[in-house]
C-alpha atoms as a PDB file:
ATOM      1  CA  UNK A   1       0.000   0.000   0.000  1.00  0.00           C
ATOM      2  CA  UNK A   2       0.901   3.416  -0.800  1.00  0.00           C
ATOM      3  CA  UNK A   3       0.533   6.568   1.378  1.00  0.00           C
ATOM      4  CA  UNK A   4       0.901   9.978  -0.452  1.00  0.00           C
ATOM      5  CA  UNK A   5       3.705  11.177   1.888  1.00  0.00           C
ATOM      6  CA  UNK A   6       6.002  14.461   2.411  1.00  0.00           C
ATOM      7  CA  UNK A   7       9.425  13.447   2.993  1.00  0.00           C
ATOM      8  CA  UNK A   8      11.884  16.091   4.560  1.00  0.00           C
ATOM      9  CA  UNK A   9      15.135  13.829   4.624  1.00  0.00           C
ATOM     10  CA  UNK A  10      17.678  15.076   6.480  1.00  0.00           C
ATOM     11  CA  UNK A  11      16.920  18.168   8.410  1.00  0.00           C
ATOM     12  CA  UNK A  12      19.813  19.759  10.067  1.00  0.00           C
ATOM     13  CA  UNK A  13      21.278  22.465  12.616  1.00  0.00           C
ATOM     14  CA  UNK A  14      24.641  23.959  12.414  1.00  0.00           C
ATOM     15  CA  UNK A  15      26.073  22.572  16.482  1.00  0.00           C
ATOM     16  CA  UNK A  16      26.649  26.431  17.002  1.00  0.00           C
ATOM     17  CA  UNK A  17      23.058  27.356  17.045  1.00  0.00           C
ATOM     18  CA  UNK A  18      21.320  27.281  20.309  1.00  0.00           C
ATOM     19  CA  UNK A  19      19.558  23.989  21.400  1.00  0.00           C
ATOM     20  CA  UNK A  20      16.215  25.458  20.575  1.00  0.00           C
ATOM     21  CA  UNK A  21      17.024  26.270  16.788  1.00  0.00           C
ATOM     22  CA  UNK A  22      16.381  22.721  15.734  1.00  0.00           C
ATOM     23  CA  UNK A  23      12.693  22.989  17.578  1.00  0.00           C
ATOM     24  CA  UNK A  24      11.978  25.999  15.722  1.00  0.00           C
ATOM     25  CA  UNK A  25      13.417  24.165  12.205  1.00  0.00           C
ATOM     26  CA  UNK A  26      10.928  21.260  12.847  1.00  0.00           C
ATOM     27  CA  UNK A  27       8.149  23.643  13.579  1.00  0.00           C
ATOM     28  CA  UNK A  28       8.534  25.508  10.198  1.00  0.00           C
ATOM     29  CA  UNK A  29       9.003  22.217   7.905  1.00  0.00           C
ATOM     30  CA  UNK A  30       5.651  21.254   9.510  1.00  0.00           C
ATOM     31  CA  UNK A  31       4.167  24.739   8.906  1.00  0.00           C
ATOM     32  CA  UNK A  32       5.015  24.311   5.099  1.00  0.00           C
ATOM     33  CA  UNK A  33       4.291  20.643   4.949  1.00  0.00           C
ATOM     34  CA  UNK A  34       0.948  21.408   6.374  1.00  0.00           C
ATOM     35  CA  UNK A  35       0.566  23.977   3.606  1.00  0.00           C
ATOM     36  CA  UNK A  36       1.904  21.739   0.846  1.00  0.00           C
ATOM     37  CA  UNK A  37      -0.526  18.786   2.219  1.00  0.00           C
ATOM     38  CA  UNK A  38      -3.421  21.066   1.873  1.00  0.00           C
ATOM     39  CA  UNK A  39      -2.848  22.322  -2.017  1.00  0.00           C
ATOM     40  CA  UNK A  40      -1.722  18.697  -2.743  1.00  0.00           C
ATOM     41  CA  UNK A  41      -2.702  16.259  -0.391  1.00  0.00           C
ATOM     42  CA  UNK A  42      -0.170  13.926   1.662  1.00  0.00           C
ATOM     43  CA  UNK A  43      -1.172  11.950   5.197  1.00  0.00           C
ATOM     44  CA  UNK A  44       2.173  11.938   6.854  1.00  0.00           C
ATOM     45  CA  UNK A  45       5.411  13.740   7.088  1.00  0.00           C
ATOM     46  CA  UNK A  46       8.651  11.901   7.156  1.00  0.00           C
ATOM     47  CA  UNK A  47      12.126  12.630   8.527  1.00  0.00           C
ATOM     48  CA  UNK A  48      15.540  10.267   7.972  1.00  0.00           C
ATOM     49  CA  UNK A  49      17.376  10.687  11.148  1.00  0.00           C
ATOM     50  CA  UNK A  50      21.103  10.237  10.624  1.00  0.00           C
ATOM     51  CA  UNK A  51      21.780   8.701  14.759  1.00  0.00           C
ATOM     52  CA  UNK A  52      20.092   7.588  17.502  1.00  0.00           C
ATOM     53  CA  UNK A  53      20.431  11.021  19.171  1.00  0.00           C
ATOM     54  CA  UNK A  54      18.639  12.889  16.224  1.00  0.00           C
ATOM     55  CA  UNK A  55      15.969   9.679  16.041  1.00  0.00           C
ATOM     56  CA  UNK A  56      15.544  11.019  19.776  1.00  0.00           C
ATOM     57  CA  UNK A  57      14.716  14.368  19.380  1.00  0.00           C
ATOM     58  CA  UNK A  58      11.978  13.308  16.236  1.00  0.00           C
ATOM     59  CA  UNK A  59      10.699  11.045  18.976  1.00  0.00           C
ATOM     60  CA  UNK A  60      10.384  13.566  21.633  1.00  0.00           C
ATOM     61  CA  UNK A  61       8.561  15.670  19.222  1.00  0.00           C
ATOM     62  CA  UNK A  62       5.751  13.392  18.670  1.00  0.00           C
ATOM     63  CA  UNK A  63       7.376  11.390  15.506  1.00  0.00           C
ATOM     64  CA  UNK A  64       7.442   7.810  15.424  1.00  0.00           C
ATOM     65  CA  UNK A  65       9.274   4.679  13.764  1.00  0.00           C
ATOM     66  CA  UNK A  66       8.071   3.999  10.236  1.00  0.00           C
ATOM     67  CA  UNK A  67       7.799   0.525   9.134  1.00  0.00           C
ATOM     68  CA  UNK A  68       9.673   0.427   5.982  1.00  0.00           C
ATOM     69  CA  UNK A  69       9.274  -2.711   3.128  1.00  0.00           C
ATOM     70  CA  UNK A  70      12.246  -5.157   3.413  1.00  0.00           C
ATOM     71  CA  UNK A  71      14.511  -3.827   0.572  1.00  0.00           C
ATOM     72  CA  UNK A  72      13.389   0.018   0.957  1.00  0.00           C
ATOM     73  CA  UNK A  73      15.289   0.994   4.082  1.00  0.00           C
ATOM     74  CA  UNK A  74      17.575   3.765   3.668  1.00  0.00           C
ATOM     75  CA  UNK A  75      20.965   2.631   4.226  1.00  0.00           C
ATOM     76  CA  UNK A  76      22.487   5.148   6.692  1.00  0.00           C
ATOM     77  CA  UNK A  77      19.014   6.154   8.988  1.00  0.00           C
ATOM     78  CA  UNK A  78      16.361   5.843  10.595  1.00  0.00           C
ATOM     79  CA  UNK A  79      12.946   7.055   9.394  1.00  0.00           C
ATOM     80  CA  UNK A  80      10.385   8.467  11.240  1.00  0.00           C
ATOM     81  CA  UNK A  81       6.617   9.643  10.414  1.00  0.00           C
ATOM     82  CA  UNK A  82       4.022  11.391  12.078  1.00  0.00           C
ATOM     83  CA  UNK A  83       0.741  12.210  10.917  1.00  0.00           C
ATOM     84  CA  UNK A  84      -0.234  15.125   9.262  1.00  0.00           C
ATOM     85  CA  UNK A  85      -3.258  15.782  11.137  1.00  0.00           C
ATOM     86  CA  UNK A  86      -1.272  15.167  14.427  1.00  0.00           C
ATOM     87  CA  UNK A  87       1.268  18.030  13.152  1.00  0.00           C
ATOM     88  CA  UNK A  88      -2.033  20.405  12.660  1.00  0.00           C
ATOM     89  CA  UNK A  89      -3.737  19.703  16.043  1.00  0.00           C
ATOM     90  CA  UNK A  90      -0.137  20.592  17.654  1.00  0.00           C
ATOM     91  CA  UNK A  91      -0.622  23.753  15.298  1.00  0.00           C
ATOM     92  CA  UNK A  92      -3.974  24.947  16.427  1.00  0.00           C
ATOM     93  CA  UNK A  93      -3.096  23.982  20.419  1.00  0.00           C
ATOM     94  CA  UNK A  94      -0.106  26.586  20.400  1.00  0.00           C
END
């Protein structure tokens, strides 16, 4: 089965940035993913984090493991989803 899907890839701070500069990178991909998903359509939004650290912060902001078919796992990460709808709920709250 086949979900239409927005895939960021590899999002990324420079380590001199403050801690909260990746939080506020997040939060804008989602702001324009939501507004991509609604011209175009698209259920989830999906990040390849390059360590277990980075699959930690996805985690911590509400992302989880995706469940990729046997021969269509990227090599060198780990992918994560979450829902579109989830991402516009957090939106709305604040």
């Amino acid at each position: 089965m086949r979900i239409p899907s927005l895939l960021i890839g590899k999002l990324a701070k420079h380590r001199d940035l403050p801690s909260g500069a990746g939080k506020f990178l997040l939060a804008m991909a989602s702001r324009v993913a939501v507004d991509v998903s609604d011209r175009g359509g698209g259920r989830y939004l999906i990040v390849d984090a390059i360590n277990p650290k980075v699959a930690k912060f996805y985690t911590d902001n509400g992302f989880n493991a995706a469940r990729v078919p046997e021969g269509n796992e990227p090599t060198d990460t780990v992918r994560l989803l979450m829902n579109l709808e989830d991402i516009r709920r957090r939106m709305a709250s604040g």
